[in-house]
PDB file of N, CA and C in Angstrom:
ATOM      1  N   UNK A   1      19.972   2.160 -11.300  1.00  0.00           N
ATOM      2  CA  UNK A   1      18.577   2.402 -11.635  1.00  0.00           C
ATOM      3  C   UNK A   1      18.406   3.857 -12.076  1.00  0.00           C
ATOM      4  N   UNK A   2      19.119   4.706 -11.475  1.00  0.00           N
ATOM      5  CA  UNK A   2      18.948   6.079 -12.063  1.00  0.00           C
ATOM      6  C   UNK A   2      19.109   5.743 -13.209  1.00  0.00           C
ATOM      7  N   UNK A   3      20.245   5.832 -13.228  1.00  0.00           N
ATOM      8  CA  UNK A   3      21.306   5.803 -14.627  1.00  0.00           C
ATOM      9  C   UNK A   3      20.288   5.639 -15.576  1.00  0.00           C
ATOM     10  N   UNK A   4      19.322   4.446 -15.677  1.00  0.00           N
ATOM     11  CA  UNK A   4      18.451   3.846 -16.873  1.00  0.00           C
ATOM     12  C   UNK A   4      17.431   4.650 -16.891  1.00  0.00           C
ATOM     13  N   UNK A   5      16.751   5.142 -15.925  1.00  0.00           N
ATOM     14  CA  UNK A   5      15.325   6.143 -15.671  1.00  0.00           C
ATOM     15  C   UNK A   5      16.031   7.627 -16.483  1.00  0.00           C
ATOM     16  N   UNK A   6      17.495   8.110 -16.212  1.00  0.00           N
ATOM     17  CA  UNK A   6      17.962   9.102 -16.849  1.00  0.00           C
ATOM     18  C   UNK A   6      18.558   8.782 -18.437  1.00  0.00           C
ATOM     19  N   UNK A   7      18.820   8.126 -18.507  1.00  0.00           N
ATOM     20  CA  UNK A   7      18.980   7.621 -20.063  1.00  0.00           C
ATOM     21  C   UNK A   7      17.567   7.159 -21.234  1.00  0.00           C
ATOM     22  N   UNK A   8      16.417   6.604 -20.132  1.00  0.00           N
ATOM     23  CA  UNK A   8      15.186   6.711 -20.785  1.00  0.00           C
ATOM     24  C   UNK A   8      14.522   8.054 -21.216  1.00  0.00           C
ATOM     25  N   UNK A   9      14.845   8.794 -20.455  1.00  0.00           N
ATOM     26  CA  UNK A   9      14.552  10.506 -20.755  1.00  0.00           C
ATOM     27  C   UNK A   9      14.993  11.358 -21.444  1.00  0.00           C
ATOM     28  N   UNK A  10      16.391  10.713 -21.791  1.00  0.00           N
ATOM     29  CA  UNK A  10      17.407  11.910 -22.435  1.00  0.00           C
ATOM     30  C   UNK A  10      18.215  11.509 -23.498  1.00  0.00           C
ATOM     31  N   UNK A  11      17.905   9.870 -23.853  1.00  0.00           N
ATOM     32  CA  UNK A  11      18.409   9.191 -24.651  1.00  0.00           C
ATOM     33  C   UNK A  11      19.171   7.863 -23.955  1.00  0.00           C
ATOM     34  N   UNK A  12      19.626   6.897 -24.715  1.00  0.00           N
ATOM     35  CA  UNK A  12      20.099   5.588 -24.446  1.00  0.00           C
ATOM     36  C   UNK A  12      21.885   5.616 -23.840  1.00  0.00           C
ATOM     37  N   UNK A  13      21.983   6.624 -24.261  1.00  0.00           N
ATOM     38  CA  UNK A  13      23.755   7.053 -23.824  1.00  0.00           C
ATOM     39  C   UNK A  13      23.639   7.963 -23.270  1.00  0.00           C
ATOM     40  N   UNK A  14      22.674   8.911 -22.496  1.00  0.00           N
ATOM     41  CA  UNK A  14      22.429   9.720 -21.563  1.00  0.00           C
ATOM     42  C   UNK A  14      22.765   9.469 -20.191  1.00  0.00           C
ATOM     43  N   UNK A  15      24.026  10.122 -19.686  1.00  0.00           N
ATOM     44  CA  UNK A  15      24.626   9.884 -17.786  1.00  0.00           C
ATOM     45  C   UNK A  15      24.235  10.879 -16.825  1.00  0.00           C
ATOM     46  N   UNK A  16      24.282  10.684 -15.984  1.00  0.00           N
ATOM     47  CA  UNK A  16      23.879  11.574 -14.810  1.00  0.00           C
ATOM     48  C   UNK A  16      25.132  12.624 -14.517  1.00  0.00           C
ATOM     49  N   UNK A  17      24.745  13.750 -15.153  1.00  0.00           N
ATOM     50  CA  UNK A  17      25.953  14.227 -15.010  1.00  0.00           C
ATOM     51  C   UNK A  17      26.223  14.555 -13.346  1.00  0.00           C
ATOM     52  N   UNK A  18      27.658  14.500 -12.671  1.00  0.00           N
ATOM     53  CA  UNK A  18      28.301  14.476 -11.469  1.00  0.00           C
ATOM     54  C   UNK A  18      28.065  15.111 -10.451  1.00  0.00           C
ATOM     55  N   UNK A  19      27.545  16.911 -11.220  1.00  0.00           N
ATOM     56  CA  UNK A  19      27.297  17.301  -9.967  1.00  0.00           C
ATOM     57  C   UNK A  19      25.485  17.249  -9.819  1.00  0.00           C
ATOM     58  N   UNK A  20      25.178  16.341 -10.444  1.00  0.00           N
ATOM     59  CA  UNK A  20      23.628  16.157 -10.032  1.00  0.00           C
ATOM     60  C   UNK A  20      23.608  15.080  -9.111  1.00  0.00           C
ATOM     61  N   UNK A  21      24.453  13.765  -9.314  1.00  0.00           N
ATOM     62  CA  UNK A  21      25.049  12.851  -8.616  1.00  0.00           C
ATOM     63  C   UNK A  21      25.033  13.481  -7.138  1.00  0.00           C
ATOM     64  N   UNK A  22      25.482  14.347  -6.749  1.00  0.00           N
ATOM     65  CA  UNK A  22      26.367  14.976  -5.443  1.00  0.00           C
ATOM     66  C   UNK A  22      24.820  15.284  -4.814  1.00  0.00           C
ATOM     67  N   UNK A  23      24.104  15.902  -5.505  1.00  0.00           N
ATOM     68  CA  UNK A  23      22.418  16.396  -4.821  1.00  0.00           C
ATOM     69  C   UNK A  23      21.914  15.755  -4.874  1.00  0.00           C
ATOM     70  N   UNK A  24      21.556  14.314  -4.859  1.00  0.00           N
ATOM     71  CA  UNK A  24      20.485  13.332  -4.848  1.00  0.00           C
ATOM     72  C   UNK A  24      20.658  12.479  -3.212  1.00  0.00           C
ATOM     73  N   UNK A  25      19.688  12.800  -3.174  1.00  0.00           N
ATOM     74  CA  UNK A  25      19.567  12.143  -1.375  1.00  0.00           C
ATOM     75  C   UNK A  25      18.256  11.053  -2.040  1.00  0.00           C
ATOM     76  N   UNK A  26      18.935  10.099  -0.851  1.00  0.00           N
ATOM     77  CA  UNK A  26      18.545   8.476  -0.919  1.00  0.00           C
ATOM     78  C   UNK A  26      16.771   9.058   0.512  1.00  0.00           C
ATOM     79  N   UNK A  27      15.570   8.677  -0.501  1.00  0.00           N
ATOM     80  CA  UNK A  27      15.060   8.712   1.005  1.00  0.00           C
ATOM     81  C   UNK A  27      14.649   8.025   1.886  1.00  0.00           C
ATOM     82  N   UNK A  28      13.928   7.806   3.101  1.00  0.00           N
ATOM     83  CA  UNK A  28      14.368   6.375   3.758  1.00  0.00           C
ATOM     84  C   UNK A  28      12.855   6.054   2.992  1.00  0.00           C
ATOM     85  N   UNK A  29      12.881   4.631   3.739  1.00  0.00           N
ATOM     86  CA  UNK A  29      11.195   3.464   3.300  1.00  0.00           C
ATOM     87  C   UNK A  29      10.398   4.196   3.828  1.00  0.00           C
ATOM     88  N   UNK A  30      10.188   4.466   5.346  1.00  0.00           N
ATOM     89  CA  UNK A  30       9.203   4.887   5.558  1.00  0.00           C
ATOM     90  C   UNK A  30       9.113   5.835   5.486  1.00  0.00           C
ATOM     91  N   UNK A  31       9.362   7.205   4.323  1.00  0.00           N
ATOM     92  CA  UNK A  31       8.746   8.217   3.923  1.00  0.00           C
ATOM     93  C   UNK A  31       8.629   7.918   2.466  1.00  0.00           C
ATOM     94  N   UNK A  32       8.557   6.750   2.116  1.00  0.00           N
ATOM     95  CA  UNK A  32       8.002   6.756   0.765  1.00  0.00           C
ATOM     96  C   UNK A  32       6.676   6.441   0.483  1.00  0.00           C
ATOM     97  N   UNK A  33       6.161   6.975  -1.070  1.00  0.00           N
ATOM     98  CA  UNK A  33       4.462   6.956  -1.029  1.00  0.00           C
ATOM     99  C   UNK A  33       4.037   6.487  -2.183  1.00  0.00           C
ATOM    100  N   UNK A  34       3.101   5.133  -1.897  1.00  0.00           N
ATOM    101  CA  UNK A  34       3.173   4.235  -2.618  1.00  0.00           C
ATOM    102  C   UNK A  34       1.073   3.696  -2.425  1.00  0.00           C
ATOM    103  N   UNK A  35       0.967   3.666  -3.644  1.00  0.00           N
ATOM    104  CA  UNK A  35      -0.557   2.927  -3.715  1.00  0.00           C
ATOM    105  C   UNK A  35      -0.933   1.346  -3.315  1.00  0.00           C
ATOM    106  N   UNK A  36      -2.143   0.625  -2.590  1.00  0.00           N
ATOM    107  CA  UNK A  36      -1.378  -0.219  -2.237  1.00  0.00           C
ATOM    108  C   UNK A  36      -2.688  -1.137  -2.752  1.00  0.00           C
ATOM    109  N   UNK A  37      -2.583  -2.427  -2.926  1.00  0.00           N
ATOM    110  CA  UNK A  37      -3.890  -3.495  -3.058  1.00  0.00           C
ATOM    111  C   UNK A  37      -3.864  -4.528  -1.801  1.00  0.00           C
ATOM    112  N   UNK A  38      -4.881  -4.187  -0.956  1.00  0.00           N
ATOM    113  CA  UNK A  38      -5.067  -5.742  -0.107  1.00  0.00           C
ATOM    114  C   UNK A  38      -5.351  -6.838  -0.577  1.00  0.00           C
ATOM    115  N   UNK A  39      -5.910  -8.194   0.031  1.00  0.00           N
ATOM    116  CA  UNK A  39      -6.904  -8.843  -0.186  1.00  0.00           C
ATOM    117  C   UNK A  39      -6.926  -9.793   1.332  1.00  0.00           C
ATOM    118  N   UNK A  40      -7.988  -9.707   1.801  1.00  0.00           N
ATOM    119  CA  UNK A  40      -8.063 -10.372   3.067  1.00  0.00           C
ATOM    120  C   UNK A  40      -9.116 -11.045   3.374  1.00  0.00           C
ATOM    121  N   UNK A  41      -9.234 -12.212   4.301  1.00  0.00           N
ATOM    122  CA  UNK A  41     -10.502 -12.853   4.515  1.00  0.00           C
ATOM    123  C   UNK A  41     -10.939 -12.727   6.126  1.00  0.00           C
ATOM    124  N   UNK A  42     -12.148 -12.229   6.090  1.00  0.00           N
ATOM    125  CA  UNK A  42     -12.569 -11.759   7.673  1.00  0.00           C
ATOM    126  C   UNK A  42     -14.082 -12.450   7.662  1.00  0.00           C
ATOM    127  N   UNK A  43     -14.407 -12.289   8.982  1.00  0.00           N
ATOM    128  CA  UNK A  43     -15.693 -12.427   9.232  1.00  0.00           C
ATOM    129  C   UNK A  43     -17.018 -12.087   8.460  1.00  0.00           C
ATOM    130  N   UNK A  44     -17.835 -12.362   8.363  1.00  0.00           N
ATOM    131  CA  UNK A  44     -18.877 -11.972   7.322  1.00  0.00           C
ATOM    132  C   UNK A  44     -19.752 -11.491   8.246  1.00  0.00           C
ATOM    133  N   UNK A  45     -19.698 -10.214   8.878  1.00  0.00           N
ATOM    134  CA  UNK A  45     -20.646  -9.443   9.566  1.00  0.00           C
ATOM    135  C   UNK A  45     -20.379  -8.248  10.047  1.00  0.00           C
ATOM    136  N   UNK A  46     -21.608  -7.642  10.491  1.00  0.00           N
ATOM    137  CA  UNK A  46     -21.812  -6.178  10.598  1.00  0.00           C
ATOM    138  C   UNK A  46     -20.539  -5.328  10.960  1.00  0.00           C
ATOM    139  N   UNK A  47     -20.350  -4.384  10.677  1.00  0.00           N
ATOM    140  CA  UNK A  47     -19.056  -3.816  11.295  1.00  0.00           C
ATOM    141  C   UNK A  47     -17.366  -3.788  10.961  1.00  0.00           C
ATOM    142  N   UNK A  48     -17.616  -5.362  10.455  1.00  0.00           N
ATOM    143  CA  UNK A  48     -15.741  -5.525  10.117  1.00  0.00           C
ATOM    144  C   UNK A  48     -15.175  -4.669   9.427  1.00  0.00           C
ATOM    145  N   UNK A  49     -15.784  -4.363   8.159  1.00  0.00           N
ATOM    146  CA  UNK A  49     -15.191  -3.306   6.969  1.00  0.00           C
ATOM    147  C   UNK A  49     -15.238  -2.052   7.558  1.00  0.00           C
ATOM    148  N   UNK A  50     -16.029  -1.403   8.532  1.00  0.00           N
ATOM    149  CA  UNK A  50     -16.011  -0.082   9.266  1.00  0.00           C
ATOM    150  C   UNK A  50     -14.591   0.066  10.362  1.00  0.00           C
ATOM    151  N   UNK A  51     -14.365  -1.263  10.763  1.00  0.00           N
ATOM    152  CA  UNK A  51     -13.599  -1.539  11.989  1.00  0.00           C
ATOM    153  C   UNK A  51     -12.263  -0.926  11.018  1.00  0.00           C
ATOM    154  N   UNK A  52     -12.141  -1.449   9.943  1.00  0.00           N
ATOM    155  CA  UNK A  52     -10.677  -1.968   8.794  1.00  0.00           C
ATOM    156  C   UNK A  52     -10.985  -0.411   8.153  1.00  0.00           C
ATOM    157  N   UNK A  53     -11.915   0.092   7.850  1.00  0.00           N
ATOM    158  CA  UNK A  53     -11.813   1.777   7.682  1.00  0.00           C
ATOM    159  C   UNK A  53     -11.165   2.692   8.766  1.00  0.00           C
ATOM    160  N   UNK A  54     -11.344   2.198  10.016  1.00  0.00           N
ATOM    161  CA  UNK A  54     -11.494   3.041  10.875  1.00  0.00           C
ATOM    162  C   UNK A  54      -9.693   3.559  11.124  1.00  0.00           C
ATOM    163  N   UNK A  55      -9.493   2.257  11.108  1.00  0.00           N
ATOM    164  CA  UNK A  55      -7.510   1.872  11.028  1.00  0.00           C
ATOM    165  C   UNK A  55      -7.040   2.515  10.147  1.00  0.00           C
ATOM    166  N   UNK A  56      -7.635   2.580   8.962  1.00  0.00           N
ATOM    167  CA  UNK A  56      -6.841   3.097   7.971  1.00  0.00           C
ATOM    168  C   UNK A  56      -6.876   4.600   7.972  1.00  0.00           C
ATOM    169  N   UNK A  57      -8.680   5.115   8.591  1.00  0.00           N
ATOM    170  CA  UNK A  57      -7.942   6.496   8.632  1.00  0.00           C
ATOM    171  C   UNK A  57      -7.287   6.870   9.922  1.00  0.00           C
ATOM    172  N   UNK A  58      -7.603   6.553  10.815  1.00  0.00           N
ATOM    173  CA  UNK A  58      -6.621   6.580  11.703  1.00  0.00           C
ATOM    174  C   UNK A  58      -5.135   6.932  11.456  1.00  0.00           C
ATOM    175  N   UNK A  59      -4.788   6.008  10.155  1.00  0.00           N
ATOM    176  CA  UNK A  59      -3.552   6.350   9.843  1.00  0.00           C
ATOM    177  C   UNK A  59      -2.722   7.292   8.646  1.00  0.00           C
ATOM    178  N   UNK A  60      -3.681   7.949   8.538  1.00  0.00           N
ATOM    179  CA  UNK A  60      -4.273   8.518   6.931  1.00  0.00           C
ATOM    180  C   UNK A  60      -3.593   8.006   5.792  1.00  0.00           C
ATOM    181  N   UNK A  61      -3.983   6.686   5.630  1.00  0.00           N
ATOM    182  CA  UNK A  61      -4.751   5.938   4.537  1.00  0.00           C
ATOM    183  C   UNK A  61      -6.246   6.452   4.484  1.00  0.00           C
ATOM    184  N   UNK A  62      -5.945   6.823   3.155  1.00  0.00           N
ATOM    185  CA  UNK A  62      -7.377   6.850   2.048  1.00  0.00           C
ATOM    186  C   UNK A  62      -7.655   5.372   1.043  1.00  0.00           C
ATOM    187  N   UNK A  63      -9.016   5.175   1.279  1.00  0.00           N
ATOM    188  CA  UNK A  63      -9.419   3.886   0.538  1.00  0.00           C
ATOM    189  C   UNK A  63     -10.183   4.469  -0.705  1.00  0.00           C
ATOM    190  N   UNK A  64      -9.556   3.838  -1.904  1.00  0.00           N
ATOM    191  CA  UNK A  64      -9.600   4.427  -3.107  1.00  0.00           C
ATOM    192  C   UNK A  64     -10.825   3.393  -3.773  1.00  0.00           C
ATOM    193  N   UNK A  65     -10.913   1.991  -3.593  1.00  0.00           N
ATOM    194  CA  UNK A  65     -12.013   1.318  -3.779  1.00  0.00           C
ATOM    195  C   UNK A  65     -11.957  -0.087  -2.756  1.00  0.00           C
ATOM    196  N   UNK A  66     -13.043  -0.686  -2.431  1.00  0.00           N
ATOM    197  CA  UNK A  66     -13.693  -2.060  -1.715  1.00  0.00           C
ATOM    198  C   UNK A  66     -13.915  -2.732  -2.471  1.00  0.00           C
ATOM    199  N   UNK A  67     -13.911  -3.904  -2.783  1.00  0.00           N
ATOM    200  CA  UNK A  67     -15.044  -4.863  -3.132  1.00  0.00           C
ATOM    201  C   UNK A  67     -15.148  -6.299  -2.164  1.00  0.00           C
ATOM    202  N   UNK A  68     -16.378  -6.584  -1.827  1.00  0.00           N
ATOM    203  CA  UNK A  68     -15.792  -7.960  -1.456  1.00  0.00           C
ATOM    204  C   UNK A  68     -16.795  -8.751  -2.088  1.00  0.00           C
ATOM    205  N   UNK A  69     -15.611  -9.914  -2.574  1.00  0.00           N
ATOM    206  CA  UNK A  69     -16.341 -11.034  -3.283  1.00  0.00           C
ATOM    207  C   UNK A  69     -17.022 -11.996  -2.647  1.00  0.00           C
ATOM    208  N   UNK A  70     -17.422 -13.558  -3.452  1.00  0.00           N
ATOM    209  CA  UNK A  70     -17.985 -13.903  -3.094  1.00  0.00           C
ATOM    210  C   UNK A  70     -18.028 -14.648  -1.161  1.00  0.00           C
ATOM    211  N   UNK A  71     -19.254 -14.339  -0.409  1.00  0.00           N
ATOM    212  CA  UNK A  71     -18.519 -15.696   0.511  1.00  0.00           C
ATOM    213  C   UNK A  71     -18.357 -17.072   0.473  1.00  0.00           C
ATOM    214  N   UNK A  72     -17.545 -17.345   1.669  1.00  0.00           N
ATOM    215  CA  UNK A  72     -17.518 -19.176   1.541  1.00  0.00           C
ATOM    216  C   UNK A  72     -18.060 -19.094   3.240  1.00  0.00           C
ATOM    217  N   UNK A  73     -18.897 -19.752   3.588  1.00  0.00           N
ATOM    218  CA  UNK A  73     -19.326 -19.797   5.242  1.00  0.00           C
ATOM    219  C   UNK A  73     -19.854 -18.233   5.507  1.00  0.00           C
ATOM    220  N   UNK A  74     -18.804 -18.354   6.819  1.00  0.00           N
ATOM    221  CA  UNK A  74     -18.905 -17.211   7.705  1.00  0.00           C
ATOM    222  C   UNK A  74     -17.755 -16.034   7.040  1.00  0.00           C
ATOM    223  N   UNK A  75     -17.319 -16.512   6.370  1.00  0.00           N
ATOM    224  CA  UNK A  75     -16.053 -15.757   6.108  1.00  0.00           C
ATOM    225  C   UNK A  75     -16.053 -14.770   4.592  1.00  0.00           C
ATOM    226  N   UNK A  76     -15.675 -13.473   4.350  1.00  0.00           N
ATOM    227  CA  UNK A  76     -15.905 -12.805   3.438  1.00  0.00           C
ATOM    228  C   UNK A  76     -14.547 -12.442   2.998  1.00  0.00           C
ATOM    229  N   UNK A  77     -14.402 -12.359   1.395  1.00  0.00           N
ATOM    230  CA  UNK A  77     -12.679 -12.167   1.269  1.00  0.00           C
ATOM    231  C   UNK A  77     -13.284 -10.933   0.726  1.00  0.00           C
ATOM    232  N   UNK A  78     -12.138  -9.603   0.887  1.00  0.00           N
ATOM    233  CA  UNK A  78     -12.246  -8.155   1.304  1.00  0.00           C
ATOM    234  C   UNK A  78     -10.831  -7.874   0.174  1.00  0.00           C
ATOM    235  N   UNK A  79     -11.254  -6.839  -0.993  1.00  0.00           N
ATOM    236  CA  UNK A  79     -10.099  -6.729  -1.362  1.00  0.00           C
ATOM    237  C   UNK A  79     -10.177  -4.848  -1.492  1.00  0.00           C
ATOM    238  N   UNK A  80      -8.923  -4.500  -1.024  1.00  0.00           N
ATOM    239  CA  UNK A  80      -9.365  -2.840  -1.027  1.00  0.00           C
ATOM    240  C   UNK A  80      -7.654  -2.270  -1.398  1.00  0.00           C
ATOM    241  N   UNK A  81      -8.336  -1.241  -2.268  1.00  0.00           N
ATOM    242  CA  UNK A  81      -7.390  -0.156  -3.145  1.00  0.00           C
ATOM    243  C   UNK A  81      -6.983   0.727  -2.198  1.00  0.00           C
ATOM    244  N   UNK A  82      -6.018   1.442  -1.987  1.00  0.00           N
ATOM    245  CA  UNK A  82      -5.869   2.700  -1.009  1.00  0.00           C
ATOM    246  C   UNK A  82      -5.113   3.470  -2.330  1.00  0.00           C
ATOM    247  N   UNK A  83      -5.670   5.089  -1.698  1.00  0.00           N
ATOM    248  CA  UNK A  83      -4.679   6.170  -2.736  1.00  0.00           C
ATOM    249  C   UNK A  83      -3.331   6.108  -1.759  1.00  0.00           C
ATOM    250  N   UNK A  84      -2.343   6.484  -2.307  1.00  0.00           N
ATOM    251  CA  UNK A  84      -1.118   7.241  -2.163  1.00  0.00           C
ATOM    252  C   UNK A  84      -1.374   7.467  -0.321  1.00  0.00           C
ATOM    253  N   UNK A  85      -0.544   6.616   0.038  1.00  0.00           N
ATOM    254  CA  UNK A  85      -0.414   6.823   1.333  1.00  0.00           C
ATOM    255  C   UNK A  85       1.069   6.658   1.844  1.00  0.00           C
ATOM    256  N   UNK A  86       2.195   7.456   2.661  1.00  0.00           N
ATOM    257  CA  UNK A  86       2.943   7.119   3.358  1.00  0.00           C
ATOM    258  C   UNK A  86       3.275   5.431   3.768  1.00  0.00           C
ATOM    259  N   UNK A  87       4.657   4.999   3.575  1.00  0.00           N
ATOM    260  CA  UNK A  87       5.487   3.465   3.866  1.00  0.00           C
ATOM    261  C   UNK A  87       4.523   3.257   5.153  1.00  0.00           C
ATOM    262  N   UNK A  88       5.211   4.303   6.234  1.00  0.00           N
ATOM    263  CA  UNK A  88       4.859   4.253   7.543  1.00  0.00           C
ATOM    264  C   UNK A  88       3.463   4.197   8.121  1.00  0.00           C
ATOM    265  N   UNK A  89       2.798   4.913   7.712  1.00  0.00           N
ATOM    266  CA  UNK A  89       1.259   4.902   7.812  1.00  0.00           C
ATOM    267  C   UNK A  89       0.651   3.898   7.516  1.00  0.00           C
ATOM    268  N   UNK A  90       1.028   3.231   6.532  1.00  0.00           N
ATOM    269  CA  UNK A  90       0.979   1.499   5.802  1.00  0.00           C
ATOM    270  C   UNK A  90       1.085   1.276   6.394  1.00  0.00           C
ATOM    271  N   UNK A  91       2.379   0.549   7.336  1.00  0.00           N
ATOM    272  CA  UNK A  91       2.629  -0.825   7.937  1.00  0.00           C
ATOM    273  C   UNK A  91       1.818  -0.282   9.449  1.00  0.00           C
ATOM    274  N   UNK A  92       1.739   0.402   9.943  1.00  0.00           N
ATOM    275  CA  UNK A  92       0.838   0.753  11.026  1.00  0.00           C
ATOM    276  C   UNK A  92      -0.143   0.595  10.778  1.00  0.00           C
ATOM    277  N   UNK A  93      -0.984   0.478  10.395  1.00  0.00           N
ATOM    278  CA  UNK A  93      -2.440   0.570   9.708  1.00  0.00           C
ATOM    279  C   UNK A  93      -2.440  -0.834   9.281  1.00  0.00           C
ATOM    280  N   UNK A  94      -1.573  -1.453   8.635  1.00  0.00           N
ATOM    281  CA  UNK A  94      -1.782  -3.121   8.658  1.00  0.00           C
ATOM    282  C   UNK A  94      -1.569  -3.719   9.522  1.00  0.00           C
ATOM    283  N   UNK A  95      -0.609  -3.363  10.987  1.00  0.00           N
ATOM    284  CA  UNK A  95      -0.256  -4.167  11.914  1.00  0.00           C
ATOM    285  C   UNK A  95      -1.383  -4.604  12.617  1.00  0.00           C
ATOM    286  N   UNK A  96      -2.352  -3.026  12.772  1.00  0.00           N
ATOM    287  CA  UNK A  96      -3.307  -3.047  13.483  1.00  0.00           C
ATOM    288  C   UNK A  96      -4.168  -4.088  13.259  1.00  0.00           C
ATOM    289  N   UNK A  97      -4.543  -3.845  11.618  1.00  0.00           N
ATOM    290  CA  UNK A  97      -5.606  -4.480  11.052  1.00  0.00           C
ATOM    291  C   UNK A  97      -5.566  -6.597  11.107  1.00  0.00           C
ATOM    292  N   UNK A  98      -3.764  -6.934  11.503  1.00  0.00           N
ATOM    293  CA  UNK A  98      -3.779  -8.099  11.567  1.00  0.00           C
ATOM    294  C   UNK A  98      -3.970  -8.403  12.854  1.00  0.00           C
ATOM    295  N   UNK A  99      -4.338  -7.641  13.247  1.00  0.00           N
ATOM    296  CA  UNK A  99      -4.861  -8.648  15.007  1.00  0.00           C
ATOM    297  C   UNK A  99      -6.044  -8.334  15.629  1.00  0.00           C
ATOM    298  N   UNK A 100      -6.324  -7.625  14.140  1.00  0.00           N
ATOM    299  CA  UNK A 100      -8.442  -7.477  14.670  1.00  0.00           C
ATOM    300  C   UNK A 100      -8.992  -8.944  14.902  1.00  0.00           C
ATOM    301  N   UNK A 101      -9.438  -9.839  15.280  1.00  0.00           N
ATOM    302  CA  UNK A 101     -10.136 -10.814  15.964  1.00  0.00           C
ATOM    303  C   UNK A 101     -11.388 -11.071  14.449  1.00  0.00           C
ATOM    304  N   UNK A 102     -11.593 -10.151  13.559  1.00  0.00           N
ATOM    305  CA  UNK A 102     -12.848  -9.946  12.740  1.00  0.00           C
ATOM    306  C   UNK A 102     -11.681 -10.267  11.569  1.00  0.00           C
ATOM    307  N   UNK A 103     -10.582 -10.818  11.709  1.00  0.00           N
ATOM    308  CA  UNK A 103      -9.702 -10.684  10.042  1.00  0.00           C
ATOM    309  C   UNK A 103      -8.667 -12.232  10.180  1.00  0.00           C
ATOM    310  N   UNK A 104      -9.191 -12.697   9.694  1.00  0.00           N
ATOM    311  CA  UNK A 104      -8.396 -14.280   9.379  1.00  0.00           C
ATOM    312  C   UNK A 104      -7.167 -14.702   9.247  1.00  0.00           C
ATOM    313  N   UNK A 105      -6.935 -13.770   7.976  1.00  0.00           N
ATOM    314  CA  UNK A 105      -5.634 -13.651   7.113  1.00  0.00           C
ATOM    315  C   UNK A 105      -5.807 -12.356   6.231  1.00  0.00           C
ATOM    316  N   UNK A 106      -4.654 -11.847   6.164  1.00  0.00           N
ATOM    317  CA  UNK A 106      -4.387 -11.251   5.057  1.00  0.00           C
ATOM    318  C   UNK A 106      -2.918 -11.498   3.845  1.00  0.00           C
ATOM    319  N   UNK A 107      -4.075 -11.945   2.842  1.00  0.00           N
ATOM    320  CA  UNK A 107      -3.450 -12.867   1.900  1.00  0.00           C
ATOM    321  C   UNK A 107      -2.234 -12.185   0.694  1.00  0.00           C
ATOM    322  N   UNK A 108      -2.908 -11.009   0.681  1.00  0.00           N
ATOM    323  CA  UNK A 108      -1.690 -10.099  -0.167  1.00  0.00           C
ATOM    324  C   UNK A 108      -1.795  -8.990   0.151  1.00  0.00           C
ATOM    325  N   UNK A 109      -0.572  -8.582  -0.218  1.00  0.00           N
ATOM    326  CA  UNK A 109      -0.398  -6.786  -0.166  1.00  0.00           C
ATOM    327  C   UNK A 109       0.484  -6.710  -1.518  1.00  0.00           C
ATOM    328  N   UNK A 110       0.076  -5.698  -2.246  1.00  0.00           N
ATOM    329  CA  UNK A 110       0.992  -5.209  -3.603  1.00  0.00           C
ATOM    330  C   UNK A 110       1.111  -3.912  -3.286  1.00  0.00           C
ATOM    331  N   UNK A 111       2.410  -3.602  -3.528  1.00  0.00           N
ATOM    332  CA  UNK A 111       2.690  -1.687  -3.784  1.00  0.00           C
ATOM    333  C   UNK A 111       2.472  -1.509  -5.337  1.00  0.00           C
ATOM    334  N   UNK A 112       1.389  -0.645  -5.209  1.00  0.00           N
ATOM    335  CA  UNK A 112       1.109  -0.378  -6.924  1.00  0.00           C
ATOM    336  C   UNK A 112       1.797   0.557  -7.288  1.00  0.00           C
ATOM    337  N   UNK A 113       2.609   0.701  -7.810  1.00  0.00           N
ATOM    338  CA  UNK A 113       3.675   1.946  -8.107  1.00  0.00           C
ATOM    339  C   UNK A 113       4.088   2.281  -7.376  1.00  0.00           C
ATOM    340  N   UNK A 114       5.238   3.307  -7.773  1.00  0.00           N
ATOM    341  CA  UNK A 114       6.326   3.778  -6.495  1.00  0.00           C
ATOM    342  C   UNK A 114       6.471   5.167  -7.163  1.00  0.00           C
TER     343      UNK A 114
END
């Protein structure tokens, strides 16, 4: 994957030359920082989306946009943007958020860029 990201930059027959090879450290998952898309279906009342803020900064996740669409019943599907937040801070901040009692399912997660 380098190889192609460094050949897109420097030309199509462009290599990593060796001793750049030697300085490249691998870094782990959870210090990588990545934008993310929910979409989840919770309760349709007072509080839930404050509860699901509260987690995220808790974990500093920043929420970049909300929307929630239409309901069906009692239930409201919740889809929310976060900026650039830490692997680790992610999956903490979602663990939490799946065993709030106010959250059904959560139906996707996308890493929007890396």
């Amino acid at each position: 994957i380098i190889e192609l990201a460094f050949g897109r930059t420097f030309g199509k027959k462009a290599r990593v030359p060796h001793h750049i090879w030697n300085k490249l450290k691998i870094r782990k998952v959870d210090e990588t920082v990545s934008k993310y898309y929910l979409r989840m279906k919770t309760a349709d009342k007072p509080g839930v989306l404050a509860g699901i803020a509260s987690i995220f900064g808790r974990n500093k996740a920043s929420i970049k946009s909300v929307l929630q669409t239409e309901n069906v019943g009692s239930k409201a599907q919740i889809v929310i943007v976060l900026h650039e937040v830490k692997e680790k801070n992610f999956r903490k901040a979602l663990a939490a958020i799946k065993k709030l009692a106010t959250v059904s399912e959560v139906s996707s997660v996308i890493r929007v860029g890396l």
